[in-house]
PDB file of N, CA and C in Angstrom:
ATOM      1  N   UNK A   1     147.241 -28.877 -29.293  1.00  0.00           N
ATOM      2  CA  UNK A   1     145.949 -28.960 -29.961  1.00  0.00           C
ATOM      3  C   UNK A   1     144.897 -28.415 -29.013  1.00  0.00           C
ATOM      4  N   UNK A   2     144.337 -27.345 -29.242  1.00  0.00           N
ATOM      5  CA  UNK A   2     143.354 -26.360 -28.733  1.00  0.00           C
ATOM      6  C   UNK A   2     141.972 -27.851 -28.192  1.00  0.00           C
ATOM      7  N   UNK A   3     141.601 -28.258 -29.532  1.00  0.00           N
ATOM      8  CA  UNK A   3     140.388 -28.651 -29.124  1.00  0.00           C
ATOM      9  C   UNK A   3     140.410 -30.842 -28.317  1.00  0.00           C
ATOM     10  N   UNK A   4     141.405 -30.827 -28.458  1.00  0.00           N
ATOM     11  CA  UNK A   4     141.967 -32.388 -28.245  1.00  0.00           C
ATOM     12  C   UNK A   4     141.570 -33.537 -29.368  1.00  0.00           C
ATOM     13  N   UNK A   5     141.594 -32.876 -30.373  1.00  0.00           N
ATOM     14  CA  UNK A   5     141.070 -33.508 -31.950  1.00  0.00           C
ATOM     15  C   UNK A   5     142.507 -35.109 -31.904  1.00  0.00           C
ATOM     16  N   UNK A   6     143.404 -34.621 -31.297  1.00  0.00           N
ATOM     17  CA  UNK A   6     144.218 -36.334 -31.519  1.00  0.00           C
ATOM     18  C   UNK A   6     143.592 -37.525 -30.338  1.00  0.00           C
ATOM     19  N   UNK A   7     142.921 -36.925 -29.140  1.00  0.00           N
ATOM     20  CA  UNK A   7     142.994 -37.517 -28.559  1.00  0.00           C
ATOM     21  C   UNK A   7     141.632 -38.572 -28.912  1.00  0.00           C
ATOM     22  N   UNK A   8     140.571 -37.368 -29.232  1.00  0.00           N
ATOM     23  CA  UNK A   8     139.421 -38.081 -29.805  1.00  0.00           C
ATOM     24  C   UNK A   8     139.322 -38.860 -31.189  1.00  0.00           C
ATOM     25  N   UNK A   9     140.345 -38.675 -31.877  1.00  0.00           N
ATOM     26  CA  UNK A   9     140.836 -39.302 -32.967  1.00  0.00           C
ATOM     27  C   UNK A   9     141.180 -40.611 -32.636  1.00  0.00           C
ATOM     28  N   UNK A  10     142.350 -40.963 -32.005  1.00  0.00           N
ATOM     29  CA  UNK A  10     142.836 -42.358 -31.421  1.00  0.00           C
ATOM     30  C   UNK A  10     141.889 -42.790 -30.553  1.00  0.00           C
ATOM     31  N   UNK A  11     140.645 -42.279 -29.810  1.00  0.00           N
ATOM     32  CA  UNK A  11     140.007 -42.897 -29.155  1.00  0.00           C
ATOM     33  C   UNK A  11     139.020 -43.733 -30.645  1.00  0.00           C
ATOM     34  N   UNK A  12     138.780 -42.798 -31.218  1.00  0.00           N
ATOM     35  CA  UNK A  12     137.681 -43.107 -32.424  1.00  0.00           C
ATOM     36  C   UNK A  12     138.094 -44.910 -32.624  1.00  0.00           C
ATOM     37  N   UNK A  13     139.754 -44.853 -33.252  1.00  0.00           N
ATOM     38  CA  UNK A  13     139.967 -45.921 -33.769  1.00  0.00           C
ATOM     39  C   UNK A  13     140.173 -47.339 -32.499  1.00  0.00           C
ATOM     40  N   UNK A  14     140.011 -46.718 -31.236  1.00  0.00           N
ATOM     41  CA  UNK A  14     140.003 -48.194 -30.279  1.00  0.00           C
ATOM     42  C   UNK A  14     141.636 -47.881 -29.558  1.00  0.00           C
ATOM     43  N   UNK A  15     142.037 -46.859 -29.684  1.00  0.00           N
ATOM     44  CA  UNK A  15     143.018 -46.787 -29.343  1.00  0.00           C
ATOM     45  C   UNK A  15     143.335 -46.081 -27.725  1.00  0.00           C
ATOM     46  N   UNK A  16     144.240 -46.765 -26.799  1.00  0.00           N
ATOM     47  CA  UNK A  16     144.296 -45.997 -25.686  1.00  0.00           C
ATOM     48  C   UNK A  16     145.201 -44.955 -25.730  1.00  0.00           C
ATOM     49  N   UNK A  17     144.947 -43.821 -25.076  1.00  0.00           N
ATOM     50  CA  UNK A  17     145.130 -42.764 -24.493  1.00  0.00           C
ATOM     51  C   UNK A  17     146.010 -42.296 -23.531  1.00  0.00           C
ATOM     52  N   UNK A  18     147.033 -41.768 -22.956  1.00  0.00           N
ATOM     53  CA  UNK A  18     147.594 -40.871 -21.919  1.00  0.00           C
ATOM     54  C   UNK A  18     147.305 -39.781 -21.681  1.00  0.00           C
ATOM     55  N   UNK A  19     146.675 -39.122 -20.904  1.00  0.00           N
ATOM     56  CA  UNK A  19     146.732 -37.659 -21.190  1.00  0.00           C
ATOM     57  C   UNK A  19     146.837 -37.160 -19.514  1.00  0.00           C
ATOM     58  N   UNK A  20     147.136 -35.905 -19.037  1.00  0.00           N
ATOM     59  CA  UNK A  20     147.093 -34.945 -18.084  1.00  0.00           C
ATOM     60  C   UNK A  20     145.864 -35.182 -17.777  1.00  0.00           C
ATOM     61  N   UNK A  21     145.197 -34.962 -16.705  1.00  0.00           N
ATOM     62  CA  UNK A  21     143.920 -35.246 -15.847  1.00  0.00           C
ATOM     63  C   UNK A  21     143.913 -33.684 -15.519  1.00  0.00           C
ATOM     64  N   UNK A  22     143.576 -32.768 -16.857  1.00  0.00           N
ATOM     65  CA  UNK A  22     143.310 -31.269 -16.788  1.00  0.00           C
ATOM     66  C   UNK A  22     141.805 -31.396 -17.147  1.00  0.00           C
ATOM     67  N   UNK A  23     141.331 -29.997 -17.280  1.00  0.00           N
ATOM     68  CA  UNK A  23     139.852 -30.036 -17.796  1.00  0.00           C
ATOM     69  C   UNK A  23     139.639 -30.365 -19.234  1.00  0.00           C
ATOM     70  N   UNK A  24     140.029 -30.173 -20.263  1.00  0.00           N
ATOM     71  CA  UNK A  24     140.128 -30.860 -21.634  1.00  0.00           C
ATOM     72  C   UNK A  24     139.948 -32.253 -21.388  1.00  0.00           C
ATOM     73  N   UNK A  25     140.890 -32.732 -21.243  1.00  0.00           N
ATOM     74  CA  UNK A  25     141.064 -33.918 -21.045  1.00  0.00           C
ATOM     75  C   UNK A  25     139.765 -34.940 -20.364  1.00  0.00           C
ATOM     76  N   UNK A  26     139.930 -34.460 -19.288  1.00  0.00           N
ATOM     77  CA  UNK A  26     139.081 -34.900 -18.290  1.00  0.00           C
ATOM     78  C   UNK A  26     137.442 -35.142 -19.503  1.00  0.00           C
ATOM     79  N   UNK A  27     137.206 -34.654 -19.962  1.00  0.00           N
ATOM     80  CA  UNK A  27     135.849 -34.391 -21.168  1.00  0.00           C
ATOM     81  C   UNK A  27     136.014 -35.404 -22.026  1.00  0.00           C
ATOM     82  N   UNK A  28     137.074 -35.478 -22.965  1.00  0.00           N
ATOM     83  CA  UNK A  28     137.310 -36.632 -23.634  1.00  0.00           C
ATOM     84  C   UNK A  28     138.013 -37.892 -23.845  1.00  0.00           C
ATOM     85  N   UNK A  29     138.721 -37.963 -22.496  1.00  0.00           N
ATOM     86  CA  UNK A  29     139.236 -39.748 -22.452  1.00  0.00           C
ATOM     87  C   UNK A  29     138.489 -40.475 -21.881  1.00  0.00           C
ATOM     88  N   UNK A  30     137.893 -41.249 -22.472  1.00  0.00           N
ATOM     89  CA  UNK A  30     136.676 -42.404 -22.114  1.00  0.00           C
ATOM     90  C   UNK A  30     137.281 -43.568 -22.292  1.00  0.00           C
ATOM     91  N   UNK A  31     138.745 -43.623 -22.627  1.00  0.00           N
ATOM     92  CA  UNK A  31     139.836 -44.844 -23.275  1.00  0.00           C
ATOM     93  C   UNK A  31     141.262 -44.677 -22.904  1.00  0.00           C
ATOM     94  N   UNK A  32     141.495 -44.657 -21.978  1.00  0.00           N
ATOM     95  CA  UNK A  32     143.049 -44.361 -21.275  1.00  0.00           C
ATOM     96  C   UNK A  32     142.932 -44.113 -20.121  1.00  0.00           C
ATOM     97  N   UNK A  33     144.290 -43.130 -19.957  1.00  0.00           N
ATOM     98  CA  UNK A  33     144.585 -42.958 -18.796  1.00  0.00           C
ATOM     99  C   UNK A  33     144.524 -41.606 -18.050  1.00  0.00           C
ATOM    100  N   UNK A  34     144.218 -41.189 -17.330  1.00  0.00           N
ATOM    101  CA  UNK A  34     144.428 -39.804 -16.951  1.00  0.00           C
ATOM    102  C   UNK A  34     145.538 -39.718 -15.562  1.00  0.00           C
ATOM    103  N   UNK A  35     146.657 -38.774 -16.077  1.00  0.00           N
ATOM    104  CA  UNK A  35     147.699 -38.522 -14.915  1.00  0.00           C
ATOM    105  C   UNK A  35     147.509 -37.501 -14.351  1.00  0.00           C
ATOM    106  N   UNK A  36     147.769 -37.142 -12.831  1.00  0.00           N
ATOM    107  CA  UNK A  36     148.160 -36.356 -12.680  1.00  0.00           C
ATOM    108  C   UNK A  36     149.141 -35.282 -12.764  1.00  0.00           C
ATOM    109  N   UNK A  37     148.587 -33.473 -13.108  1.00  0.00           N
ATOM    110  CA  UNK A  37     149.178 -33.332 -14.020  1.00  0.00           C
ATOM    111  C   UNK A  37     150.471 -32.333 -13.438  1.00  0.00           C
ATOM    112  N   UNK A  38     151.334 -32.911 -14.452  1.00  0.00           N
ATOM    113  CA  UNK A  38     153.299 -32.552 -14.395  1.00  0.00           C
ATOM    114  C   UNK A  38     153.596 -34.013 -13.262  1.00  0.00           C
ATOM    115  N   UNK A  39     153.214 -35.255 -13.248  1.00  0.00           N
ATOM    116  CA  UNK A  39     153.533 -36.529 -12.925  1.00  0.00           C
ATOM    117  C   UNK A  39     154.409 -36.662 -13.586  1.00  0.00           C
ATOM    118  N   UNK A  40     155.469 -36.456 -14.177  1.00  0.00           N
ATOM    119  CA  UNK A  40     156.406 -36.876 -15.413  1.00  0.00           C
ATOM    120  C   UNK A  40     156.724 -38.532 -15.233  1.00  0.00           C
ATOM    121  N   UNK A  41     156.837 -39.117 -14.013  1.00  0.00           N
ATOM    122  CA  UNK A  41     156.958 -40.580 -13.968  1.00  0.00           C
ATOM    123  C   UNK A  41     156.002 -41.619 -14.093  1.00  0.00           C
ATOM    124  N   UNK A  42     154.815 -40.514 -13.368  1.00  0.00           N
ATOM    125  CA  UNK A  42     153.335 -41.478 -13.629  1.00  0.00           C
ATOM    126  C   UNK A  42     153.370 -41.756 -15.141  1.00  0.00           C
ATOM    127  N   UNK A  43     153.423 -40.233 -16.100  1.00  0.00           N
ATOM    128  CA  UNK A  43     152.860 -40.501 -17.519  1.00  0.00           C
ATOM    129  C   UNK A  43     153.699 -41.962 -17.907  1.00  0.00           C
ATOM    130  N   UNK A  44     154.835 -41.676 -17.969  1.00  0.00           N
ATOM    131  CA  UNK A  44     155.765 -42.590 -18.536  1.00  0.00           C
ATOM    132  C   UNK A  44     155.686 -43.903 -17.971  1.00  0.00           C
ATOM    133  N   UNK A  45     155.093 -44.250 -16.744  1.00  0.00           N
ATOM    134  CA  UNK A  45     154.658 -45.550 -16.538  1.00  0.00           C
ATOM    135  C   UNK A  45     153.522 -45.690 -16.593  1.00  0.00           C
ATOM    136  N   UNK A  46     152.518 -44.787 -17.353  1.00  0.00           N
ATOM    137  CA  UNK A  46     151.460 -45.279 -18.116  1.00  0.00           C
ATOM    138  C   UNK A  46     150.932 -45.604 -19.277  1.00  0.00           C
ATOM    139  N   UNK A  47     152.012 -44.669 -19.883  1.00  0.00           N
ATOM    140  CA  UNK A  47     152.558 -44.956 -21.329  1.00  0.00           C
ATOM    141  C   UNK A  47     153.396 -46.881 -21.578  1.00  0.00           C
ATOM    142  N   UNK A  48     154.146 -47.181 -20.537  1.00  0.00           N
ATOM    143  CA  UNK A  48     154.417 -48.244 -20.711  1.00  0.00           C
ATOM    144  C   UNK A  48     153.808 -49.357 -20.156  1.00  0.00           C
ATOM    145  N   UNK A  49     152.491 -48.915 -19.404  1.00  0.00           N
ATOM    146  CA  UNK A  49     151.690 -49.970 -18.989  1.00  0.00           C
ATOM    147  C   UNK A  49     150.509 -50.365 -20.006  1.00  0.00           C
ATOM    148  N   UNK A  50     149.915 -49.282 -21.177  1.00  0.00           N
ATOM    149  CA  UNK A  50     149.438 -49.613 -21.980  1.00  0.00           C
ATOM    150  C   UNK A  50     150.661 -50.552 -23.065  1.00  0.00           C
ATOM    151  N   UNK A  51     151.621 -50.287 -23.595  1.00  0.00           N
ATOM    152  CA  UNK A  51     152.588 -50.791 -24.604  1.00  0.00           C
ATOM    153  C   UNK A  51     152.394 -52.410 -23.910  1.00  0.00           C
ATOM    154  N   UNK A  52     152.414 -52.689 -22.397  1.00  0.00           N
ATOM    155  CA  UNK A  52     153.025 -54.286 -22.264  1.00  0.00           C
ATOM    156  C   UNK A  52     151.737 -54.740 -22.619  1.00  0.00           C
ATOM    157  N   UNK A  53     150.294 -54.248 -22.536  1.00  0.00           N
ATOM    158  CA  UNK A  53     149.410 -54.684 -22.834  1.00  0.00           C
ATOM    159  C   UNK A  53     148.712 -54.395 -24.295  1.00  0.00           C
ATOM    160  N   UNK A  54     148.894 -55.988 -24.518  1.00  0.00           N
ATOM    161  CA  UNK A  54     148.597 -56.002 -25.887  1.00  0.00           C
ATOM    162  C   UNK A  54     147.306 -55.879 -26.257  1.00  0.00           C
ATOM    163  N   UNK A  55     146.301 -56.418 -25.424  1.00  0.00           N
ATOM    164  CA  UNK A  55     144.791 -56.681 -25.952  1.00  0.00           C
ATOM    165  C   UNK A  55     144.757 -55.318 -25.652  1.00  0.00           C
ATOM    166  N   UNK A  56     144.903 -54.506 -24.863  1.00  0.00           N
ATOM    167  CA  UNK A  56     144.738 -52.933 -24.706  1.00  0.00           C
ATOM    168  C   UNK A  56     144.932 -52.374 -25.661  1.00  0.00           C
ATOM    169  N   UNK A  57     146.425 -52.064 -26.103  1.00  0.00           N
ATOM    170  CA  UNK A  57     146.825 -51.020 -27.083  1.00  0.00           C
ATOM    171  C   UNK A  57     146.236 -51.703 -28.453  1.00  0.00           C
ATOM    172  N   UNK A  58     145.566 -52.726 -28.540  1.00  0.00           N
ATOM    173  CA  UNK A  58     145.332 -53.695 -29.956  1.00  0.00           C
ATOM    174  C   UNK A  58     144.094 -52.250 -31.200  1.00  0.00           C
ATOM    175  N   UNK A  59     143.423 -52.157 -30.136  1.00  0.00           N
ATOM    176  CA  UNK A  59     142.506 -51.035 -30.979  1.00  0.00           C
ATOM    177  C   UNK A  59     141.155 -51.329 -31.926  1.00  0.00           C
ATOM    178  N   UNK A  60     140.346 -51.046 -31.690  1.00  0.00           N
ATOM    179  CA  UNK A  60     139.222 -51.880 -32.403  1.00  0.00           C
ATOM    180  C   UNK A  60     138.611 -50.054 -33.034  1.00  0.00           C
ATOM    181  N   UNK A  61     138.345 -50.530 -34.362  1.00  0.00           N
ATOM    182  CA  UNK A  61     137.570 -49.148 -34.814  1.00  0.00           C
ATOM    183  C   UNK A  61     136.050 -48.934 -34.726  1.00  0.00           C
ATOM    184  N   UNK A  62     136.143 -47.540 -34.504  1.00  0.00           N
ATOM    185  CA  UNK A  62     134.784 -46.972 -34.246  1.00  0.00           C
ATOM    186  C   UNK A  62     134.293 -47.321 -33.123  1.00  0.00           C
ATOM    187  N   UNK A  63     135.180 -47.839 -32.125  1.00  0.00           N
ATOM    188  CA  UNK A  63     134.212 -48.681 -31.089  1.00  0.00           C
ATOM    189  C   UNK A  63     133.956 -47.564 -30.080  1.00  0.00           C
ATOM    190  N   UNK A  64     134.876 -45.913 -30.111  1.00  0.00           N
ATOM    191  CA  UNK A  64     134.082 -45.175 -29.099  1.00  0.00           C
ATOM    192  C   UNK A  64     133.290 -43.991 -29.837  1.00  0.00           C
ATOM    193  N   UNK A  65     132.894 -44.266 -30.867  1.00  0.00           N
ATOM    194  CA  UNK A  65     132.220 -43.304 -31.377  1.00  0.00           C
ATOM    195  C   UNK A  65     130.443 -43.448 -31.802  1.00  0.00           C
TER     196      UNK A  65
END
């Protein structure tokens, strides 16, 4: 996705984020995580550090828009 329309999407609804800590990115995660990027182990243990947390991944809408 050219413009990061999923990422700002799931942020919209309260939802956290993973993404590469590139320049895109870097602009629109105000709700996650940013990895360093080609970390292939970081992502994946950040991906599962949001999942154990529940009040995190829970998601509240509209709350970053």
């Amino acid at each position: 996705e050219g413009f990061n329309l999923p990422l700002v999407e799931a942020q919209k609804y309260g939802k956290p984020v993973v993404a590469y800590d590139i320049g895109p990115h870097k602009e629109v995660v105000t709700r996650g995580i940013l990895v360093k990027k080609g970390d292939i182990k970081g992502f994946a243990d950040s991906v599962i550090k949001l999942l154990n947390n529940r009040e995190t991944s829970k998601g509240k809408e509209g709350e970053n828009i």
